[in-house]
Structures are given as structure tokens and as C-alpha cells.
C-alpha atoms as a PDB file:
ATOM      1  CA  UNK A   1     -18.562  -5.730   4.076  1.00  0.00           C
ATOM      2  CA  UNK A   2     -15.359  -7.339   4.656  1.00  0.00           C
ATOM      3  CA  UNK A   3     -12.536  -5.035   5.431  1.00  0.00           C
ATOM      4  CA  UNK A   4     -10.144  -6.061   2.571  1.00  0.00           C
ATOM      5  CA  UNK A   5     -13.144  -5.189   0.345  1.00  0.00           C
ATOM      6  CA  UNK A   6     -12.875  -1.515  -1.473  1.00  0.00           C
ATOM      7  CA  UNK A   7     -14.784   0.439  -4.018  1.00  0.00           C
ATOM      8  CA  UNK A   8     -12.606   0.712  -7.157  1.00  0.00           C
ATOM      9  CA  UNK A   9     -12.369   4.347  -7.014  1.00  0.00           C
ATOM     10  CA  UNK A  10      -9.494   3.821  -4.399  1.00  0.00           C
ATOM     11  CA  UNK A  11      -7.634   2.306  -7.397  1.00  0.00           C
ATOM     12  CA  UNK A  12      -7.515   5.591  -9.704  1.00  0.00           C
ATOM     13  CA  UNK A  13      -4.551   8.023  -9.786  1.00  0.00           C
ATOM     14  CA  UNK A  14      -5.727  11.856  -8.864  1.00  0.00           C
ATOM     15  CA  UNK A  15      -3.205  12.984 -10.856  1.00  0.00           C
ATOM     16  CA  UNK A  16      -4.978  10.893 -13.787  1.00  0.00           C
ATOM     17  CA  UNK A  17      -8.239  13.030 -12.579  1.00  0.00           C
ATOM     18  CA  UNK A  18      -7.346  15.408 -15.235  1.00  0.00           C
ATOM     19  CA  UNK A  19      -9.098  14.424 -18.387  1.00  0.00           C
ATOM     20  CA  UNK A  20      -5.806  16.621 -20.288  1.00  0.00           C
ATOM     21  CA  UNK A  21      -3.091  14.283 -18.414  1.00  0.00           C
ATOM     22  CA  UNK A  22      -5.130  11.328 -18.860  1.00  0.00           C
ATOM     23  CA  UNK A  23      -5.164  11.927 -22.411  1.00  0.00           C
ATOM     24  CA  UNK A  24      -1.312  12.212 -22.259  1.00  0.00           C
ATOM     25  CA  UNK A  25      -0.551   9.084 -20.662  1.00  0.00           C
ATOM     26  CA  UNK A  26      -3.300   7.412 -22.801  1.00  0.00           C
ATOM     27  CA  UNK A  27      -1.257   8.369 -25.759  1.00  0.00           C
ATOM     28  CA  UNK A  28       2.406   7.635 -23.961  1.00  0.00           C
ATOM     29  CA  UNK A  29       1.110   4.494 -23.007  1.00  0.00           C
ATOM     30  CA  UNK A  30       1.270   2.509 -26.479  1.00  0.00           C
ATOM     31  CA  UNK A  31       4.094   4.100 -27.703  1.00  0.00           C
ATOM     32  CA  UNK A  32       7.724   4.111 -26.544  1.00  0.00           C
ATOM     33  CA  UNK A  33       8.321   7.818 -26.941  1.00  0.00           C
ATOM     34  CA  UNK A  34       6.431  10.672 -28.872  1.00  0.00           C
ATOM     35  CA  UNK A  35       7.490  13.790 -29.854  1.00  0.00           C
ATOM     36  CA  UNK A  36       6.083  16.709 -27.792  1.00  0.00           C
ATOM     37  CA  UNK A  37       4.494  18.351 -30.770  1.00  0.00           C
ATOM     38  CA  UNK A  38       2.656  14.892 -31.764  1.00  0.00           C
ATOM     39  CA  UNK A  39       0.943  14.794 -28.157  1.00  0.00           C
ATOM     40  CA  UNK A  40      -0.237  18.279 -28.331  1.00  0.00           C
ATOM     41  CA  UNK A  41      -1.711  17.946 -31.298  1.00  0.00           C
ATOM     42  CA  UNK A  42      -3.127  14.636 -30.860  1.00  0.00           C
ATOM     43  CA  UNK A  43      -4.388  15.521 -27.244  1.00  0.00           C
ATOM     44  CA  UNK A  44      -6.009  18.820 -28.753  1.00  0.00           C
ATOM     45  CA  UNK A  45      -3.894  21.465 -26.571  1.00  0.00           C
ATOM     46  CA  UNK A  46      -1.528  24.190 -26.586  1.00  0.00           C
ATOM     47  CA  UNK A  47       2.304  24.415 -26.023  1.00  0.00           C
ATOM     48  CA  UNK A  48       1.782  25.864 -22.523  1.00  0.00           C
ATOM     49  CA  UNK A  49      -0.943  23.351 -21.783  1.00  0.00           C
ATOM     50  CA  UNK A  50       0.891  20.385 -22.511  1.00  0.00           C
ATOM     51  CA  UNK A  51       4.215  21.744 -21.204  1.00  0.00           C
ATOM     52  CA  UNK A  52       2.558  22.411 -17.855  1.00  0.00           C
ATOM     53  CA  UNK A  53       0.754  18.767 -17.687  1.00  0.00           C
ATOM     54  CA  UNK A  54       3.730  16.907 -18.820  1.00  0.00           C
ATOM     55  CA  UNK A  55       5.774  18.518 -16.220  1.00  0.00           C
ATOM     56  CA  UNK A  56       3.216  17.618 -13.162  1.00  0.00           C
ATOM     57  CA  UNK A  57       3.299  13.991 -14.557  1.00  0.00           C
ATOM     58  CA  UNK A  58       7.179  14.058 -14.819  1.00  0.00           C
ATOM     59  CA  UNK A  59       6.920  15.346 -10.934  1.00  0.00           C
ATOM     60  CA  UNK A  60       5.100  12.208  -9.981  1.00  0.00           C
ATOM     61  CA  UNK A  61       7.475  10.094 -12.336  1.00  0.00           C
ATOM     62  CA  UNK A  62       4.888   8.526 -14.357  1.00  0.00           C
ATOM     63  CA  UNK A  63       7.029  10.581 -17.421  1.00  0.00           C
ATOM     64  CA  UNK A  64       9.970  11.080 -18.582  1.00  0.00           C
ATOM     65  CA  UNK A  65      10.922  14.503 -20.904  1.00  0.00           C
ATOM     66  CA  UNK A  66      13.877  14.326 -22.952  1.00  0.00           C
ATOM     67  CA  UNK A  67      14.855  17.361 -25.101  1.00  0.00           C
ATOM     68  CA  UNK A  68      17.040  17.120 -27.742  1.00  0.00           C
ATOM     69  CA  UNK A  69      17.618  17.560 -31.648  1.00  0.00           C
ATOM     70  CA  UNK A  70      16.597  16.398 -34.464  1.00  0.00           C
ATOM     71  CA  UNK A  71      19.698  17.667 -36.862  1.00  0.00           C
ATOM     72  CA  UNK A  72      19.774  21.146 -36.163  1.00  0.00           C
ATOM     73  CA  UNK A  73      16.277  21.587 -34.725  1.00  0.00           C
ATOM     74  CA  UNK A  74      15.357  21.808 -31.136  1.00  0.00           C
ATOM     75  CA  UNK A  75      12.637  18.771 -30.248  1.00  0.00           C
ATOM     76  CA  UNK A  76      10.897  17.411 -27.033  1.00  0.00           C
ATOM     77  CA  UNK A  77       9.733  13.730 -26.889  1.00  0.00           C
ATOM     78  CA  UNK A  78       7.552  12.395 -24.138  1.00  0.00           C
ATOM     79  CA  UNK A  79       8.312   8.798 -22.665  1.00  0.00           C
ATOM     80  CA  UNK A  80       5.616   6.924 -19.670  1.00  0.00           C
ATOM     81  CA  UNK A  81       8.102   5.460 -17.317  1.00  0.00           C
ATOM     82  CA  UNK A  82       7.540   2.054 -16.242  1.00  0.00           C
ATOM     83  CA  UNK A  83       5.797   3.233 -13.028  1.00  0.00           C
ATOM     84  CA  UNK A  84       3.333   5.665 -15.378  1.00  0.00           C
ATOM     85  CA  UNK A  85       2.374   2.717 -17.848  1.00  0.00           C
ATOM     86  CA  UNK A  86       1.193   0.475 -14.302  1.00  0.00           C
ATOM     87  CA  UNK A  87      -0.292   3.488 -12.858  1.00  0.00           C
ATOM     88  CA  UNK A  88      -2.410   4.050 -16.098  1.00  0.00           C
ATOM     89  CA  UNK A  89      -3.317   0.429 -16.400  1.00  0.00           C
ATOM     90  CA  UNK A  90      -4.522   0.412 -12.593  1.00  0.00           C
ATOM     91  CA  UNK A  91      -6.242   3.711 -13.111  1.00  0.00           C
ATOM     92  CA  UNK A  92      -8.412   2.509 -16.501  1.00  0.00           C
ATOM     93  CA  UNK A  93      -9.223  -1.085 -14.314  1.00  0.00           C
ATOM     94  CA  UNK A  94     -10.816   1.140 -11.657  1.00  0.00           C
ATOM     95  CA  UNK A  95     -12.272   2.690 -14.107  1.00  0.00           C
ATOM     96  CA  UNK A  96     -13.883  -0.035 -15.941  1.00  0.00           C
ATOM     97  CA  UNK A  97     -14.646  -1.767 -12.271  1.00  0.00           C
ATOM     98  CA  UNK A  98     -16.991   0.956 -11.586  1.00  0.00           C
ATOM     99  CA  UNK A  99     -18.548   1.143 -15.571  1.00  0.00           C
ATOM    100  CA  UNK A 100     -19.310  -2.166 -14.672  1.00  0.00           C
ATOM    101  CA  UNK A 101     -21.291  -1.728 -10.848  1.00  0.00           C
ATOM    102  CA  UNK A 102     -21.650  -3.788  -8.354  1.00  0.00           C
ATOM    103  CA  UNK A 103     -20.995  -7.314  -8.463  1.00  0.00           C
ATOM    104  CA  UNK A 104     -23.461  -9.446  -9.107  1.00  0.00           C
ATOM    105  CA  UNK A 105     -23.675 -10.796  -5.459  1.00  0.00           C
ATOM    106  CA  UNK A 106     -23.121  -8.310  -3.100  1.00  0.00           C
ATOM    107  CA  UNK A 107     -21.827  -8.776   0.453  1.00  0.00           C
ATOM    108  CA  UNK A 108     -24.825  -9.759   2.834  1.00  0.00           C
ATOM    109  CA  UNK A 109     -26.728  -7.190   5.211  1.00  0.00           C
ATOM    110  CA  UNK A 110     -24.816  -7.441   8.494  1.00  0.00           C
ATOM    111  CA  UNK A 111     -28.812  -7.653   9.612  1.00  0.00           C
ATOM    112  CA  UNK A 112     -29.918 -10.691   7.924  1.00  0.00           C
ATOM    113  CA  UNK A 113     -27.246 -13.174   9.705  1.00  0.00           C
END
């Protein structure tokens, strides 16, 4: 095997690991912001759940959290940042380069040269 070849699992995002904050950036990534209470619902998770996930993804700056109002209620809105919306479209390519196995020819046995 050459040595610029690599399995496609060296493409996904640990972070993205997480089938919760997959989910979020799934939803974050068509969209150009969502309210907080949209993506918990849609993802299928508490307050606390989603607060904690969208904070580890804001650490690694694949989100942005913006809190606000809307008139005179509080609201949250979720936003992918540039940098999340590549890393999710990296991490789904792994993902459907390993759905899809090994290539058709693979690399010759070093022993049959």
C-alpha cells in the first residue's frame, strides 16, 4: 500500500462520533441558523442534552450560539460555522467511503511483484 493511501475512517471528526452532535450539525448544516428549541426537538433531546452538545461543538468551533430575543422573550439559535459545515461534509464522505468498501482494485500484494 502506498503511503499517501488511507482508510477513510482517518477522514471522520471524533467529535462527530456522537450520534446526538452528529444529528446537530446534520440539522445546522442546511440551514443558516435554527432556533435552539427547533434542534432539540427535531434531534429528539432535552434542554440539558442539547445545551451540553452544542457547547462541546461551539468549543471545537464547528458552532456558533447566539442568544438573544425575540420581542420580549429570551431565545437561543444555533449557527454551523464555516469550519463545522466542511468538517461535516468531510465527516459524511468518510462515511460513505467506507459504506461503499474497498475499491474495486485494490493495491497489489507486496508478494506477488
Amino acid at each position: 500500500m502506498s503511503s499517501t493511501a488511507r482508510h477513510p475512517r482517518h477522514r471522520l471528526e471524533p467529535l462527530l462520533q456522537s450520534p446526538v452532535r452528529f444529528s446537530v450539525l446534520a440539522a445546522l448544516a442546511g440551514a443558516e441558523r435554527l432556533e435552539f428549541r427547533f434542534v432539540r426537538d427535531v434531534v429528539e433531546v432535552s434542554d440539558s442534552a442539547l445545551s451540553k452538545q452544542s457547547a462541546a461543538l461551539e468549543e471545537a468551533g464547528l458552532v456558533e450560539v447566539e442568544k438573544g430575543y425575540l420581542g420580549k422573550r429570551p431565545r437561543t439559535w444555533l449557527r454551523a460555522t464555516p469550519r463545522g459545515r466542511q468538517v461535516f461534509r468531510e465527516h459524511c464522505e468518510g462515511l460513505q467511503a467506507i459504506a461503499r468498501g474497498p475499491e474495486a482494485d485494490p493495491p497489489p500484494d507486496p508478494g506477488e511483484r
